[in-house]
PDB file of N, CA and C in Angstrom:
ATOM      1  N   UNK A   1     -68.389 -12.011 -18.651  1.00  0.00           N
ATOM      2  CA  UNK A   1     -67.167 -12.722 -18.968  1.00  0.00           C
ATOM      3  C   UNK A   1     -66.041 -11.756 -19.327  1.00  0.00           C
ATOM      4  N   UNK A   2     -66.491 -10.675 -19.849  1.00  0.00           N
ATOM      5  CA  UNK A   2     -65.442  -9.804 -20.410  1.00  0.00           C
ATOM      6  C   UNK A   2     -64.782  -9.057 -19.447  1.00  0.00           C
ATOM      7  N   UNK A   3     -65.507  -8.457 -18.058  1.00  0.00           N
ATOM      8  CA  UNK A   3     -65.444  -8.195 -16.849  1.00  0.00           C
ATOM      9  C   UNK A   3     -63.743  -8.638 -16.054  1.00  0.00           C
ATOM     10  N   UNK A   4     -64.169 -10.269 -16.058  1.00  0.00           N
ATOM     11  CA  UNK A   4     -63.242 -11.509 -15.405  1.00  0.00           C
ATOM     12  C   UNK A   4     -61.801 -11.403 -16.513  1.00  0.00           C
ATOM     13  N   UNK A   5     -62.008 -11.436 -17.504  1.00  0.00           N
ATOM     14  CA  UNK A   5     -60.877 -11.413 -18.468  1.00  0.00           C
ATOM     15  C   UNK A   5     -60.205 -10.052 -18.373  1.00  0.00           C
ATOM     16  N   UNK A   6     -60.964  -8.647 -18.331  1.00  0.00           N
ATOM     17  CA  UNK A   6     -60.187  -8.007 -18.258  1.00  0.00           C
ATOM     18  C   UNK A   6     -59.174  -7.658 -16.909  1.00  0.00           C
ATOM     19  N   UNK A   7     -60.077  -8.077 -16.089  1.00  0.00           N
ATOM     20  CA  UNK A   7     -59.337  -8.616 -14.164  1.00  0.00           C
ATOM     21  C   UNK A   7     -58.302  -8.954 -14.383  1.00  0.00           C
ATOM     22  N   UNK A   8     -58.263 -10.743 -14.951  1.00  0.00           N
ATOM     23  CA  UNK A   8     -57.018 -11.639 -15.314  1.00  0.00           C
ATOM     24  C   UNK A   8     -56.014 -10.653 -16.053  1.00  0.00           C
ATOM     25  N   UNK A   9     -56.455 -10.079 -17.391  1.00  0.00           N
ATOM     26  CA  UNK A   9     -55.171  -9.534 -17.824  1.00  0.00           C
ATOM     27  C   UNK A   9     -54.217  -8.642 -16.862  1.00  0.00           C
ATOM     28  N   UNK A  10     -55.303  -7.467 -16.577  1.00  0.00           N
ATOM     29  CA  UNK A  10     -55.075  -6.500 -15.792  1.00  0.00           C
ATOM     30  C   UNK A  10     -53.988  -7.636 -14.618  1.00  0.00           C
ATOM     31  N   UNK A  11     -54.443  -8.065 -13.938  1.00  0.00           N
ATOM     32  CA  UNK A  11     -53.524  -8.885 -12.714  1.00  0.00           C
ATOM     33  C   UNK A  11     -51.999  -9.692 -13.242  1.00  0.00           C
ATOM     34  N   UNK A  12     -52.507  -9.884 -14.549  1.00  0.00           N
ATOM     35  CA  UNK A  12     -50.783 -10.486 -15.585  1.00  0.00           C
ATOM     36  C   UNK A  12     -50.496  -9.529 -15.813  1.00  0.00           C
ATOM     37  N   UNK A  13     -50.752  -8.091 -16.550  1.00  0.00           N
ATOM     38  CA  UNK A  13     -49.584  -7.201 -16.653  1.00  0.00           C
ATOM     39  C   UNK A  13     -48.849  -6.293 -14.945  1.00  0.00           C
ATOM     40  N   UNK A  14     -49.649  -6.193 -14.195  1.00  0.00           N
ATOM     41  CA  UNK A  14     -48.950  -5.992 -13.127  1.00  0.00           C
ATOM     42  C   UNK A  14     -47.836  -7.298 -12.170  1.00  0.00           C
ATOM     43  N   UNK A  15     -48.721  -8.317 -12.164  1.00  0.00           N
ATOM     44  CA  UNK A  15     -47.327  -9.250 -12.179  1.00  0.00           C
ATOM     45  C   UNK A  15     -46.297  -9.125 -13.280  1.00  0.00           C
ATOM     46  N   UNK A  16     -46.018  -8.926 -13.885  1.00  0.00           N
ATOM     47  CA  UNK A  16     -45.449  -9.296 -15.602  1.00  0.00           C
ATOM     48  C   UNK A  16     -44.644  -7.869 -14.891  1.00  0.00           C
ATOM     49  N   UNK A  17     -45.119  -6.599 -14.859  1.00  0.00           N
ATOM     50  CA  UNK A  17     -44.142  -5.809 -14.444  1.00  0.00           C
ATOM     51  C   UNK A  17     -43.455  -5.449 -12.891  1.00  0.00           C
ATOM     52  N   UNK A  18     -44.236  -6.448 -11.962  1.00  0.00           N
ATOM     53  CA  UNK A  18     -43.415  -6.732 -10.928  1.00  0.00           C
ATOM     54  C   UNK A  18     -42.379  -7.799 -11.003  1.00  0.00           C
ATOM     55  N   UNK A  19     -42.412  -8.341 -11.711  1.00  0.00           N
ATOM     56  CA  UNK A  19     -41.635  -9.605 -11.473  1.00  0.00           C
ATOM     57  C   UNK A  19     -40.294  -9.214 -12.554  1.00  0.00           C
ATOM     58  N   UNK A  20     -40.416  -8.116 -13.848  1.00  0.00           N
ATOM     59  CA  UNK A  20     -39.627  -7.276 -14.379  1.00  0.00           C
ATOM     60  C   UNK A  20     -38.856  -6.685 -13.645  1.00  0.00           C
ATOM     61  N   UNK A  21     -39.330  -5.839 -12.736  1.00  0.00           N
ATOM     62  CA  UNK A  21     -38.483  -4.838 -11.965  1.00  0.00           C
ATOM     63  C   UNK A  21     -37.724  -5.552 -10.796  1.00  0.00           C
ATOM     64  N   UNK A  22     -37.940  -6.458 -10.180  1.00  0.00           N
ATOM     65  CA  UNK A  22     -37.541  -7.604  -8.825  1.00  0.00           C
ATOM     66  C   UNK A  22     -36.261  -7.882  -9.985  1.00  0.00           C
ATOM     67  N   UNK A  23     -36.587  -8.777 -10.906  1.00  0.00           N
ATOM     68  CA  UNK A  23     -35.358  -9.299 -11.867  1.00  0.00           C
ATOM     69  C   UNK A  23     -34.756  -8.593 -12.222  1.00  0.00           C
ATOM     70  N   UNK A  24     -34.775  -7.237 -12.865  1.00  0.00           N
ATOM     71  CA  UNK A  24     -34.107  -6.376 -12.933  1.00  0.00           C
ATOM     72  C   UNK A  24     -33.135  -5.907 -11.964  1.00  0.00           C
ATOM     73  N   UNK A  25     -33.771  -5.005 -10.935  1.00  0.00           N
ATOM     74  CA  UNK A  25     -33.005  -4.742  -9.336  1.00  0.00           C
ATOM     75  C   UNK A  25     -32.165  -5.818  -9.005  1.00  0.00           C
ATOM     76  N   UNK A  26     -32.293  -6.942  -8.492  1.00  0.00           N
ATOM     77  CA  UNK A  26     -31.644  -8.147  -8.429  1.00  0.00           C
ATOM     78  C   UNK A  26     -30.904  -8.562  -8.933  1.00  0.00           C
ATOM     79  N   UNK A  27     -31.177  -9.126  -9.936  1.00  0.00           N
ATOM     80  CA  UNK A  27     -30.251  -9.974 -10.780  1.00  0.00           C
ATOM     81  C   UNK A  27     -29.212  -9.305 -11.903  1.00  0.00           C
ATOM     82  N   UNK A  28     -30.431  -9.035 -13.243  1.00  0.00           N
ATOM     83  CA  UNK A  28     -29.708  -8.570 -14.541  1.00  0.00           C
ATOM     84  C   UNK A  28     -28.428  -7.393 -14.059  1.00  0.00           C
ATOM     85  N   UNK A  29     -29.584  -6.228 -13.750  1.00  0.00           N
ATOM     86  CA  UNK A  29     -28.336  -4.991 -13.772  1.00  0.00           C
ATOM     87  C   UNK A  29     -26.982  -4.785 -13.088  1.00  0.00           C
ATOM     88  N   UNK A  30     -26.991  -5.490 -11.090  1.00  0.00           N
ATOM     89  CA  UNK A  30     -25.890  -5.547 -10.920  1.00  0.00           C
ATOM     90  C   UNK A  30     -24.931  -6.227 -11.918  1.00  0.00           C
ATOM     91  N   UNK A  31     -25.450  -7.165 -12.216  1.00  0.00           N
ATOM     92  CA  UNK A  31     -24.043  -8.766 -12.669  1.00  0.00           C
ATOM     93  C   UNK A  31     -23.952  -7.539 -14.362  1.00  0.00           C
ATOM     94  N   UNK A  32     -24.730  -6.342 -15.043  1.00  0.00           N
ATOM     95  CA  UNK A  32     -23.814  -5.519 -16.014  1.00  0.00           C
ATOM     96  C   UNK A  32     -23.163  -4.532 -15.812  1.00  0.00           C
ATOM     97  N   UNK A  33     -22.413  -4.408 -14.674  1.00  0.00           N
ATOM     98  CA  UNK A  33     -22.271  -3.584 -13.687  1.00  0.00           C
ATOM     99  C   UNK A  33     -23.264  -2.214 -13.490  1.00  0.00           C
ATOM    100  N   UNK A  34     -23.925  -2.169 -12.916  1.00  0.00           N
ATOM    101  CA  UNK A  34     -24.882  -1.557 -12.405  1.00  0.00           C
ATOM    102  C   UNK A  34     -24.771  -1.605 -10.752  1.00  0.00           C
ATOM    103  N   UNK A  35     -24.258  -0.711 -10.213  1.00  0.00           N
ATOM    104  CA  UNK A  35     -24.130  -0.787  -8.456  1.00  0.00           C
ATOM    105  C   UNK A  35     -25.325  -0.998  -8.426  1.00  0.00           C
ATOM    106  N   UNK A  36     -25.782  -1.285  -7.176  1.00  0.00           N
ATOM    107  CA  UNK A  36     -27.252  -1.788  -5.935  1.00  0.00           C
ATOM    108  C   UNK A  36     -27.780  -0.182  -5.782  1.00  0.00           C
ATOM    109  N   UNK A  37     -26.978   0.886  -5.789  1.00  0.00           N
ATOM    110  CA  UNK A  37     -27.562   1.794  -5.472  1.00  0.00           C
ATOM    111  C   UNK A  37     -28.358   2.405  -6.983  1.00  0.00           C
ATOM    112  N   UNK A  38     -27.671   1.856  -7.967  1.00  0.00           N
ATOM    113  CA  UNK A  38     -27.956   2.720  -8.755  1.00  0.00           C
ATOM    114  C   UNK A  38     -29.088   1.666 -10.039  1.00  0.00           C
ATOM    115  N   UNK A  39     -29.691   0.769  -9.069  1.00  0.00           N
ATOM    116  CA  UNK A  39     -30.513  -0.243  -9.605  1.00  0.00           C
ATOM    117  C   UNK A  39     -32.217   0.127 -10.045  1.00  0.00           C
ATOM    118  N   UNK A  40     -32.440   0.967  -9.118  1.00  0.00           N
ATOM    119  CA  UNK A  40     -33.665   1.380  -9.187  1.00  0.00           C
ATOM    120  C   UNK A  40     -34.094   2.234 -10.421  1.00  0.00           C
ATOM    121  N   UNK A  41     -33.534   3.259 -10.178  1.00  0.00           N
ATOM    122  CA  UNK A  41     -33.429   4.244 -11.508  1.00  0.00           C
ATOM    123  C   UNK A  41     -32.992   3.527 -12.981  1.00  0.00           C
ATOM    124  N   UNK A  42     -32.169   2.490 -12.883  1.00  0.00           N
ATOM    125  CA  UNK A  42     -31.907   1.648 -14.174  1.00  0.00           C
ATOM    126  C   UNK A  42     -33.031   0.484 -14.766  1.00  0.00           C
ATOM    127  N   UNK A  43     -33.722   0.298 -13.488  1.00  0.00           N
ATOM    128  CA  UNK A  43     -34.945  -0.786 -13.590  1.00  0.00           C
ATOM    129  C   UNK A  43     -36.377   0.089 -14.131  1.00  0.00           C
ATOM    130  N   UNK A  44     -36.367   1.328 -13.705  1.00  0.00           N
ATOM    131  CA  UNK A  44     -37.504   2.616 -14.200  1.00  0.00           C
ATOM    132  C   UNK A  44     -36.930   2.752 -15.751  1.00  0.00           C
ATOM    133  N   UNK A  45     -36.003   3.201 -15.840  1.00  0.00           N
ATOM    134  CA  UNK A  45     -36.036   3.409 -17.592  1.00  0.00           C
ATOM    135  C   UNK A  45     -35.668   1.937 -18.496  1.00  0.00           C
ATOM    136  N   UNK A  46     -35.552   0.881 -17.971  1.00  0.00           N
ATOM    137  CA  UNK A  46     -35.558  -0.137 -18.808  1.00  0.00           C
ATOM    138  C   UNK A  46     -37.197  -0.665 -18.795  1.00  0.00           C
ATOM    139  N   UNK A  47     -38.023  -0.148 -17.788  1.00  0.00           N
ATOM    140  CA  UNK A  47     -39.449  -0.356 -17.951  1.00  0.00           C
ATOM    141  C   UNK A  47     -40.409   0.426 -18.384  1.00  0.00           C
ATOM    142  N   UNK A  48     -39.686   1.359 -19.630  1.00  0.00           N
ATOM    143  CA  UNK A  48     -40.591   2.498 -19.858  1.00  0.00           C
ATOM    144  C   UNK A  48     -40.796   2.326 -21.305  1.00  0.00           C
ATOM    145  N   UNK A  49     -40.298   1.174 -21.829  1.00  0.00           N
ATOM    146  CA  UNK A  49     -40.761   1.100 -23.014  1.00  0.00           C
ATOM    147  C   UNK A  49     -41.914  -0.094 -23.213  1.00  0.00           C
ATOM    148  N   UNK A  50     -42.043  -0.872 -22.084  1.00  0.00           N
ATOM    149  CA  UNK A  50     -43.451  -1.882 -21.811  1.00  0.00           C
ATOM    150  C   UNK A  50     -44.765  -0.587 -21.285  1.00  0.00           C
ATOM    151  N   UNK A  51     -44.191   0.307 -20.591  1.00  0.00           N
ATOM    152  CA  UNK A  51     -45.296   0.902 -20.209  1.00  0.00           C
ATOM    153  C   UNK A  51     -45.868   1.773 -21.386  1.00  0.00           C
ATOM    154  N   UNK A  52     -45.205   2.137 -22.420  1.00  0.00           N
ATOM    155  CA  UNK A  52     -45.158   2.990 -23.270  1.00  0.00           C
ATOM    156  C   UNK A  52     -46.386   1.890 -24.217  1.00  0.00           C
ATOM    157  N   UNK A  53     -46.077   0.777 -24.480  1.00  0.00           N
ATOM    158  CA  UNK A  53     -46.235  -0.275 -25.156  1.00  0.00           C
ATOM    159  C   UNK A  53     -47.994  -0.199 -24.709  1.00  0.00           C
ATOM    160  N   UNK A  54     -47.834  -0.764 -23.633  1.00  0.00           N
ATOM    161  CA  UNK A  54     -49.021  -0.362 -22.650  1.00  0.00           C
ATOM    162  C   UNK A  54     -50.395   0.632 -22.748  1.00  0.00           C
ATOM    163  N   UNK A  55     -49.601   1.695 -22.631  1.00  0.00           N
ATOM    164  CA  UNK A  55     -50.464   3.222 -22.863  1.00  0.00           C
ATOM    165  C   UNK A  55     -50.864   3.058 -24.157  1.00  0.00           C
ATOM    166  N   UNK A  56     -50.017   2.251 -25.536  1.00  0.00           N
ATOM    167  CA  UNK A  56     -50.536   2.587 -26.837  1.00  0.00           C
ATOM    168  C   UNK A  56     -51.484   1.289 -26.968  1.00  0.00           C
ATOM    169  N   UNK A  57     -51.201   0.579 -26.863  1.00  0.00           N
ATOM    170  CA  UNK A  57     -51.918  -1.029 -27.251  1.00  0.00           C
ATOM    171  C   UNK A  57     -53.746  -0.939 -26.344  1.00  0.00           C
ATOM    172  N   UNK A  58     -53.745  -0.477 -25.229  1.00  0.00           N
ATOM    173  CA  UNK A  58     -54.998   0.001 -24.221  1.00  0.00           C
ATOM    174  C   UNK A  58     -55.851   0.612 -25.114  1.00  0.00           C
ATOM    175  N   UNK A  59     -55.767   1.819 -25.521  1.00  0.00           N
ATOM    176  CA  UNK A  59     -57.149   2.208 -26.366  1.00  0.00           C
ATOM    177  C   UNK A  59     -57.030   1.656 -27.528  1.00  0.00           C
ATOM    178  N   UNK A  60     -56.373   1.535 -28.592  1.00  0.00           N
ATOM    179  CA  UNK A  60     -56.074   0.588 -29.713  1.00  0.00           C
ATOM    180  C   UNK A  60     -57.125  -0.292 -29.568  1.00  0.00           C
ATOM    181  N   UNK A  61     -56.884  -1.350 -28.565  1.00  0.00           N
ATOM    182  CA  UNK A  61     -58.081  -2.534 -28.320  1.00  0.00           C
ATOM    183  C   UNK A  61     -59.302  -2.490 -28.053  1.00  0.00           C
ATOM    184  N   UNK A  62     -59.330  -1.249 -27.691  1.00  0.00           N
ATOM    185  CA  UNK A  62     -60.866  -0.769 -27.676  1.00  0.00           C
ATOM    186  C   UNK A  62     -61.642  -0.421 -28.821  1.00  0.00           C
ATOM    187  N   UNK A  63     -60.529   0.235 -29.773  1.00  0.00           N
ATOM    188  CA  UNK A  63     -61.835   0.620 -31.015  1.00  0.00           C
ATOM    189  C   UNK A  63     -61.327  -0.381 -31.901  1.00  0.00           C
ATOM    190  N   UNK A  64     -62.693  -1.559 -31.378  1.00  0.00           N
ATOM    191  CA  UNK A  64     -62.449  -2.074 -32.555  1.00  0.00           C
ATOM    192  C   UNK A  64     -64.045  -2.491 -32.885  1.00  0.00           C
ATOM    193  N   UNK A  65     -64.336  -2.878 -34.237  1.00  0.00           N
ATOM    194  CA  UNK A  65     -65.766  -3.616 -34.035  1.00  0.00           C
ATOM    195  C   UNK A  65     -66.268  -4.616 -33.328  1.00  0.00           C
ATOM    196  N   UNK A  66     -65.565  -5.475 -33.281  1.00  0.00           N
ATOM    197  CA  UNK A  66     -65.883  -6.560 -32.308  1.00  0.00           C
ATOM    198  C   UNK A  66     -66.136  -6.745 -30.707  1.00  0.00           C
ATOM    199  N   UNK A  67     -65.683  -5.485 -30.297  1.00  0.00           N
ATOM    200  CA  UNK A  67     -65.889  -5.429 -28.803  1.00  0.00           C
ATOM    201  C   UNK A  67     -65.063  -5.792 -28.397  1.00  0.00           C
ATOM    202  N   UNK A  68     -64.878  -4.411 -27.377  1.00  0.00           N
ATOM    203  CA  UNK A  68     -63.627  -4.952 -26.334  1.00  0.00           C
ATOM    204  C   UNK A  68     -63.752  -5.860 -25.343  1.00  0.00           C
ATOM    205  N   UNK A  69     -64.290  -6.699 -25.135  1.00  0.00           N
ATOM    206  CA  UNK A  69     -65.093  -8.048 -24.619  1.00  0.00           C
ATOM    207  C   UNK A  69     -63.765  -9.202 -25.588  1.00  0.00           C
ATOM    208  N   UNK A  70     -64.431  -9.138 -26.785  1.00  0.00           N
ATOM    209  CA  UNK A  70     -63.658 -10.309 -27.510  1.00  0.00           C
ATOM    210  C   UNK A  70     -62.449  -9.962 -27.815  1.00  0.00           C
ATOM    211  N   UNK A  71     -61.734  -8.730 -27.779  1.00  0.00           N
ATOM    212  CA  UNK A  71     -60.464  -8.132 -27.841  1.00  0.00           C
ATOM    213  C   UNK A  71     -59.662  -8.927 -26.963  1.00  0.00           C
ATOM    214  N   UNK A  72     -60.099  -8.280 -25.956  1.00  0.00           N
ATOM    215  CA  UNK A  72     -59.897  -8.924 -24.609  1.00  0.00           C
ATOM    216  C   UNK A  72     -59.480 -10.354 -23.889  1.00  0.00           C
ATOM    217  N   UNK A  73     -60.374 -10.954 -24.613  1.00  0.00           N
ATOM    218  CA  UNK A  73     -60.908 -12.758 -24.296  1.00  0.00           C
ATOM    219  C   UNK A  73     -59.410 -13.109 -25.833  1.00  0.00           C
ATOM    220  N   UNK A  74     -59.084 -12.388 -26.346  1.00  0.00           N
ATOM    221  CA  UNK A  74     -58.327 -13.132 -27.233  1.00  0.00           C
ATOM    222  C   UNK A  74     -57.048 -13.051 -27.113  1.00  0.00           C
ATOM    223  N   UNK A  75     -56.812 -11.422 -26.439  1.00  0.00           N
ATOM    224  CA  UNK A  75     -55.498 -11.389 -25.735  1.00  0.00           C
ATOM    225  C   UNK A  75     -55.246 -12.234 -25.181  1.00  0.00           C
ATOM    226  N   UNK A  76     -55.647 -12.880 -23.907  1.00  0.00           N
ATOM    227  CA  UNK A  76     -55.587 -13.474 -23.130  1.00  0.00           C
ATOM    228  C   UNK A  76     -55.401 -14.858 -23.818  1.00  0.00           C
ATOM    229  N   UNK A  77     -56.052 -15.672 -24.414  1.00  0.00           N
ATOM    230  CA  UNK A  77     -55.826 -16.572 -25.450  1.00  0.00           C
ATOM    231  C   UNK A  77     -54.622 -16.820 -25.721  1.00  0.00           C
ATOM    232  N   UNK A  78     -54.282 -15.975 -26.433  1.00  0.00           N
ATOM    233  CA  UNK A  78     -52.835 -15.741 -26.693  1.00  0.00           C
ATOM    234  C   UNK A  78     -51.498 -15.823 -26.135  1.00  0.00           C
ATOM    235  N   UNK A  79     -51.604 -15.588 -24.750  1.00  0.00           N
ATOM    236  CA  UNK A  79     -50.780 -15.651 -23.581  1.00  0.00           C
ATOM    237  C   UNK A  79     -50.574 -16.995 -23.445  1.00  0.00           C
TER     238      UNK A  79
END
């Protein structure tokens, strides 16, 4: 079970940061003026503090007593 849950998350944070960067490129940054050309590079450093977030929260959830099984299964919960 812990297997499948960590799949699901894993598959929500990569949607979660595709669907960030699409909205970003697209929408938000031109309309604050942000040219089209210069969208990409503005969509990379406005996504470096989820990835940052990311890198720290990942082993964190692992040491814990309970197992990263139920870590896991509760994140998800949560969502």
């Amino acid at each position: 079970m812990g297997n499948v849950a960590g799949l699901m998350l894993a598959l929500a944070r990569g949607g979660l940061q595709f669907m960030l960067i699409i909205w970003l490129q697209g929408i938000w940054l031109p309309e604050h003026g942000y040219s089209f050309a210069r969208t990409p590079c503005g969509a990379g450093i406005y996504m470096v503090p989820l990835t940052v977030g990311f890198f720290i929260a990942g082993p964190v959830s692992g040491v814990s007593r309970i197992g990263t099984a139920r870590v896991t299964l509760a994140t998800l919960d949560s969502c």
